[in-house]
N, C-alpha and C. Protein backbone atom coordinates (compact mmCIF):
# COMPACT_ATOMS: atom_id res chain seq x y z
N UNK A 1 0.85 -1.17 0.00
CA UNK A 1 0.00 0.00 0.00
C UNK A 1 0.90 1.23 0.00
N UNK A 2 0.53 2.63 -0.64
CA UNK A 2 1.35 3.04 -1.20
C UNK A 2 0.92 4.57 0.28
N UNK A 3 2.05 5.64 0.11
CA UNK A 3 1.41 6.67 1.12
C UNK A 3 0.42 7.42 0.81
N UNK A 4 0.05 7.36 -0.17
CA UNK A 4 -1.72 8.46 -0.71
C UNK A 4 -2.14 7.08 -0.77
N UNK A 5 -2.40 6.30 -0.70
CA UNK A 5 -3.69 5.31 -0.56
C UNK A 5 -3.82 5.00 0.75
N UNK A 6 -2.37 4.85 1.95
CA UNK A 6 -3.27 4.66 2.76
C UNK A 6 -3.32 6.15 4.11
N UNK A 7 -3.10 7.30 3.35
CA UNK A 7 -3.92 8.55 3.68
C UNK A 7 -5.72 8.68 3.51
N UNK A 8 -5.22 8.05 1.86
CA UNK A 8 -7.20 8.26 1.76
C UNK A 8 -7.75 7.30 2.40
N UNK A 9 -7.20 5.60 2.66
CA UNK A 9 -8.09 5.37 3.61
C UNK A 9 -8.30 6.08 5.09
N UNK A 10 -6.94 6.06 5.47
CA UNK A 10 -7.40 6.78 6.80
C UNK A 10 -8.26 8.26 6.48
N UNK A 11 -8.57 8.96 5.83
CA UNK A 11 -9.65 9.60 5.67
C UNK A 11 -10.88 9.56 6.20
N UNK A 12 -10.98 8.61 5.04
CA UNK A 12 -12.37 8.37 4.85
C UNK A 12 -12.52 7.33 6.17
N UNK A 13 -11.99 6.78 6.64
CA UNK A 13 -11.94 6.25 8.14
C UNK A 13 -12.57 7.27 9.02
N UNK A 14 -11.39 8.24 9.52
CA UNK A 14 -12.11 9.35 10.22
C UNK A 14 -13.52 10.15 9.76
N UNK A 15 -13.67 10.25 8.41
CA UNK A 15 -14.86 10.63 8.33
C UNK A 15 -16.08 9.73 8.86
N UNK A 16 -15.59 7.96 8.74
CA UNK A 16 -16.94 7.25 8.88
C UNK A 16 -16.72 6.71 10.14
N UNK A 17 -16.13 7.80 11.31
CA UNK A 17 -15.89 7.16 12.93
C UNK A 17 -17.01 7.41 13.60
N UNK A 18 -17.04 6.82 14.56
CA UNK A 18 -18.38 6.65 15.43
C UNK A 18 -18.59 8.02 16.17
N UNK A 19 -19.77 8.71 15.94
CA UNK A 19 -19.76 9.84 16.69
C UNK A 19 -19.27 9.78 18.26
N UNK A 20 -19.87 9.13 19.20
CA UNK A 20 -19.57 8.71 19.85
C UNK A 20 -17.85 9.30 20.55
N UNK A 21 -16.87 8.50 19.83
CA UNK A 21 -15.58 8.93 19.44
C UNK A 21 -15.21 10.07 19.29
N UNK A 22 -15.75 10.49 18.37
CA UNK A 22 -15.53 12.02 17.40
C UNK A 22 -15.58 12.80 18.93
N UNK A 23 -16.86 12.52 19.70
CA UNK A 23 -16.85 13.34 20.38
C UNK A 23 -16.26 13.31 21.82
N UNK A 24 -16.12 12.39 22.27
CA UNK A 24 -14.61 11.98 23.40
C UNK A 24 -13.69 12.32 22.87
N UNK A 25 -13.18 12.51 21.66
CA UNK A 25 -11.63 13.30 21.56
C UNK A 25 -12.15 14.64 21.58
N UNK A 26 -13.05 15.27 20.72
CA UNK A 26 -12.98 16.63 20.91
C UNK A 26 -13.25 16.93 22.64
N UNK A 27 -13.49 16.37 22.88
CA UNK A 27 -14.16 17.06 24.61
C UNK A 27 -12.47 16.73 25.40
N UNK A 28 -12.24 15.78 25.30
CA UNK A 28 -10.68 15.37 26.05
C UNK A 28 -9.64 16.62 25.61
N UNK A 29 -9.27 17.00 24.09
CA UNK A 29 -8.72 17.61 23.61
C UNK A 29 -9.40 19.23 24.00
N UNK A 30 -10.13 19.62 23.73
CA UNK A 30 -10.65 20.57 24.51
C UNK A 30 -10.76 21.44 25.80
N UNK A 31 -10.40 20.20 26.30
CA UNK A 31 -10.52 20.25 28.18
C UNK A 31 -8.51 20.26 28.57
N UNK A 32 -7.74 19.57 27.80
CA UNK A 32 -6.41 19.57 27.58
C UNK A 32 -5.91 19.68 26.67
N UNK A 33 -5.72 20.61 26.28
CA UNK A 33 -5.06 21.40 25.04
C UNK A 33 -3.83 21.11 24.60
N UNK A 34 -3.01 21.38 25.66
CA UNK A 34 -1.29 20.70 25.43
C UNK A 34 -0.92 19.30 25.40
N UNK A 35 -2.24 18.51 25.97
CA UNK A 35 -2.03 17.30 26.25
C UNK A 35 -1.66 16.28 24.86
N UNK A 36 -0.89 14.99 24.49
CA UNK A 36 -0.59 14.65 23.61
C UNK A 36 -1.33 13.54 23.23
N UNK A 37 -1.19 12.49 22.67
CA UNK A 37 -1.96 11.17 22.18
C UNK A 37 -1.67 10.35 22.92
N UNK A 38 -1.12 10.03 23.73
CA UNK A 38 -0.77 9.03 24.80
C UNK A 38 -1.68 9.56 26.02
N UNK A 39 -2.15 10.88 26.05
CA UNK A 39 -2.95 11.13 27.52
C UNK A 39 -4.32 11.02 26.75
N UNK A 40 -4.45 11.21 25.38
CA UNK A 40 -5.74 11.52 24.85
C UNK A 40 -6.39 9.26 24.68
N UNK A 41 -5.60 8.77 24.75
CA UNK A 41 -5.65 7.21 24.86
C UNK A 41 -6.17 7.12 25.92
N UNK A 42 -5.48 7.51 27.13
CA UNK A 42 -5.29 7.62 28.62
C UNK A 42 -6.70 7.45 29.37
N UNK A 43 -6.85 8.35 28.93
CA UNK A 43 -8.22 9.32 29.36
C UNK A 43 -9.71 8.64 28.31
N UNK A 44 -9.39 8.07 27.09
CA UNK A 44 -10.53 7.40 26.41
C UNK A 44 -10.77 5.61 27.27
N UNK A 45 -9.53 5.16 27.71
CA UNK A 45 -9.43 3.67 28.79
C UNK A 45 -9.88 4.10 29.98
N UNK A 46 -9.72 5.08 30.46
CA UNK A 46 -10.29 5.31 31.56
C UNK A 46 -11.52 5.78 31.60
N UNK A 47 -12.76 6.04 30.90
CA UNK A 47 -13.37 6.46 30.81
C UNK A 47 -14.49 5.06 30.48
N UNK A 48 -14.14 3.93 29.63
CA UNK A 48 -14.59 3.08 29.62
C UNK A 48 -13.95 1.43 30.60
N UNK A 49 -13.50 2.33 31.17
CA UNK A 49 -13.03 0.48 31.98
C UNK A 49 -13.94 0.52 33.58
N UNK A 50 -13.44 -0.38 33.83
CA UNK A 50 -14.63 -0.70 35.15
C UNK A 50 -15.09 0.71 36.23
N UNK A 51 -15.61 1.40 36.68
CA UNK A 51 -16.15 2.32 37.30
C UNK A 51 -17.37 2.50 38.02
N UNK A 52 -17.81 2.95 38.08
CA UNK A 52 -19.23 3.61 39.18
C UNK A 52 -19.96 3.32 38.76
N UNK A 53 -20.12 3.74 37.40
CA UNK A 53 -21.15 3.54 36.36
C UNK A 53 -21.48 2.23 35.93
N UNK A 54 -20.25 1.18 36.40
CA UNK A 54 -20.48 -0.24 35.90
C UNK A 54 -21.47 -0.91 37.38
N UNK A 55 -21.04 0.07 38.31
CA UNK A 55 -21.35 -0.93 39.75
C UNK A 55 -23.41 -0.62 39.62
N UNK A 56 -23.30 0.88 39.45
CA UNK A 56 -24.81 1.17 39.41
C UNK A 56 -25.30 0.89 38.08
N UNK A 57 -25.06 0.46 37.04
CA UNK A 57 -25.75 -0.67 36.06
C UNK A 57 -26.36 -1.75 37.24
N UNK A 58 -25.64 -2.25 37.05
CA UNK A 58 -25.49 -3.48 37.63
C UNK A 58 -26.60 -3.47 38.72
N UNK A 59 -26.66 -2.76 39.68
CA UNK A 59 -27.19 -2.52 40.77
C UNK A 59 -28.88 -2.48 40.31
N UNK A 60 -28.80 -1.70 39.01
CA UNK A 60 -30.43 -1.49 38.24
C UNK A 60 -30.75 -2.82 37.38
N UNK A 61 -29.89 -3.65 37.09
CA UNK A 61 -30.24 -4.57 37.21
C UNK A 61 -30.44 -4.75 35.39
N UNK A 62 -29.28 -3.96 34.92
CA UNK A 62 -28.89 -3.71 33.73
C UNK A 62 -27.24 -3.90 33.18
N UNK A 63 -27.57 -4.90 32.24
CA UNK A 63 -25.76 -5.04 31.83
C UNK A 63 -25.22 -4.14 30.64
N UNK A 64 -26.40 -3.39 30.36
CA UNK A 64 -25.90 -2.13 29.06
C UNK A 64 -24.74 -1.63 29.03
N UNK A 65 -24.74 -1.09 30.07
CA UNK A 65 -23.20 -0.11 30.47
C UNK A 65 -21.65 -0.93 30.03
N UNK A 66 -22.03 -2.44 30.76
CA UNK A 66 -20.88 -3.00 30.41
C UNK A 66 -20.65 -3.79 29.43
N UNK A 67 -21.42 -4.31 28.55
CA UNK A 67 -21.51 -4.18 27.24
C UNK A 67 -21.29 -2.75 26.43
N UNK A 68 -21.56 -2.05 26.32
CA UNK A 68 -21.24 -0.73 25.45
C UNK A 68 -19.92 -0.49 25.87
N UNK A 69 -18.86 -0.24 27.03
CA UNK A 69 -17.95 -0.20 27.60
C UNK A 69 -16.94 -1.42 27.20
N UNK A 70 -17.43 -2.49 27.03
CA UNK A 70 -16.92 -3.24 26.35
C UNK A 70 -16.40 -3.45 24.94
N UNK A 71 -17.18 -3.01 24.09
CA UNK A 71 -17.14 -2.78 23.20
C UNK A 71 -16.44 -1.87 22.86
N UNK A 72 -16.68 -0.29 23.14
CA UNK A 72 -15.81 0.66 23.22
C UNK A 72 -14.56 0.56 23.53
N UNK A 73 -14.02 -0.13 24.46
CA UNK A 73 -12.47 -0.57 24.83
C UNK A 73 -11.87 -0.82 23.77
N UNK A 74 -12.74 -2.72 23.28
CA UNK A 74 -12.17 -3.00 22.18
C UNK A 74 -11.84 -2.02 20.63
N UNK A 75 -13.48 -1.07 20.58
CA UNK A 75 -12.92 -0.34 19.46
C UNK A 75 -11.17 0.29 19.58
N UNK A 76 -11.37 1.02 20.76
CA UNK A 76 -10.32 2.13 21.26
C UNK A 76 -8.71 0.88 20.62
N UNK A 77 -9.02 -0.34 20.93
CA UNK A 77 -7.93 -0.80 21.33
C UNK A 77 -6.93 -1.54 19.90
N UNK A 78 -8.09 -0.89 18.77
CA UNK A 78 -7.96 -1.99 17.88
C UNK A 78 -8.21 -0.91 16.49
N UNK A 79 -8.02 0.29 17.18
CA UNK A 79 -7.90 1.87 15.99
C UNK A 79 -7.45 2.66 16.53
N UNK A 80 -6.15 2.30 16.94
CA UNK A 80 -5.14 3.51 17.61
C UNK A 80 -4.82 5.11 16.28
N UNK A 81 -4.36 4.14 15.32
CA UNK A 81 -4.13 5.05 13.64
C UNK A 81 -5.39 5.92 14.14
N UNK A 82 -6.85 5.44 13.99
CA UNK A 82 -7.83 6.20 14.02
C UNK A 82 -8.02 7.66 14.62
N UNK A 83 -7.49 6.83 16.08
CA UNK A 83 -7.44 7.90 17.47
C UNK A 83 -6.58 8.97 17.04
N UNK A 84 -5.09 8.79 16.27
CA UNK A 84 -4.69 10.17 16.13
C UNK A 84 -4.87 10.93 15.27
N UNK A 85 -5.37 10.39 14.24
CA UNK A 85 -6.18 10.81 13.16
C UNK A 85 -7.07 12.07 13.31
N UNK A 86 -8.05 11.27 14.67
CA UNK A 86 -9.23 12.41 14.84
C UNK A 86 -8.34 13.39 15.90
N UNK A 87 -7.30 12.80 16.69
CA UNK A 87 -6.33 13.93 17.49
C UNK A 87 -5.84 15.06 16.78
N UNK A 88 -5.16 14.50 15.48
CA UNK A 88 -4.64 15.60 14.45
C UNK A 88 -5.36 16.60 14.20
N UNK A 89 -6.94 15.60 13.51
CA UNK A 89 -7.96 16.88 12.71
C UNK A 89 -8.44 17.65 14.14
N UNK A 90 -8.65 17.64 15.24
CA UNK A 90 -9.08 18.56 15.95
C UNK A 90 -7.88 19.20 16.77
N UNK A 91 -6.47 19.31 16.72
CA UNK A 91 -5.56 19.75 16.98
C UNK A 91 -5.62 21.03 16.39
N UNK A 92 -5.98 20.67 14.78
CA UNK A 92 -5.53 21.12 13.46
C UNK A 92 -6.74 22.65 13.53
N UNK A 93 -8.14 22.42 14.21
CA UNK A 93 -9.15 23.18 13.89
C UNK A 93 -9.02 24.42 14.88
């Protein structure tokens, strides 16, 4: 794969990312400005790994939270390229 082919994929990648995403980096990046891609990772694992929010699911007697959290990890964990991608374009704005 050549470097303009796999620019345009990663493109069109970031264009077809999960809002979701889109909008945990802009809010992380937003809130820490100087901060780099290793805290902007940081801060997206911590946000979905076990927490408060998993205990009071649970408590309601609902496994949503940790399913969606689940899932989300794995995205996070398995489109790093992605993550700086959307780090760049909102660095960039």
């Amino acid at each position: 794969m050549s470097n303009t082919e796999y620019e345009l994929l990663l493109k069109k990648a970031v264009e077809a990312a999960p809002d979701w995403l889109k909008n945990d980096v802009e809010s992380i990046v937003s809130k820490e400005e100087y901060a780099g891609v290793s805290f902007l990772i940081s801060e997206l694992h911590h946000t979905y790994t076990f927490s408060l929010r998993h205990i009071i699911s649970a408590k309601h007697l609902s496994s949503e939270w940790s399913q969606v959290s689940r899932e989300r990890l794995n995205f996070i964990d398995n489109n790093i390229d992605l993550i700086v991608a959307l780090y760049n374009e909102v660095k960039q704005k």
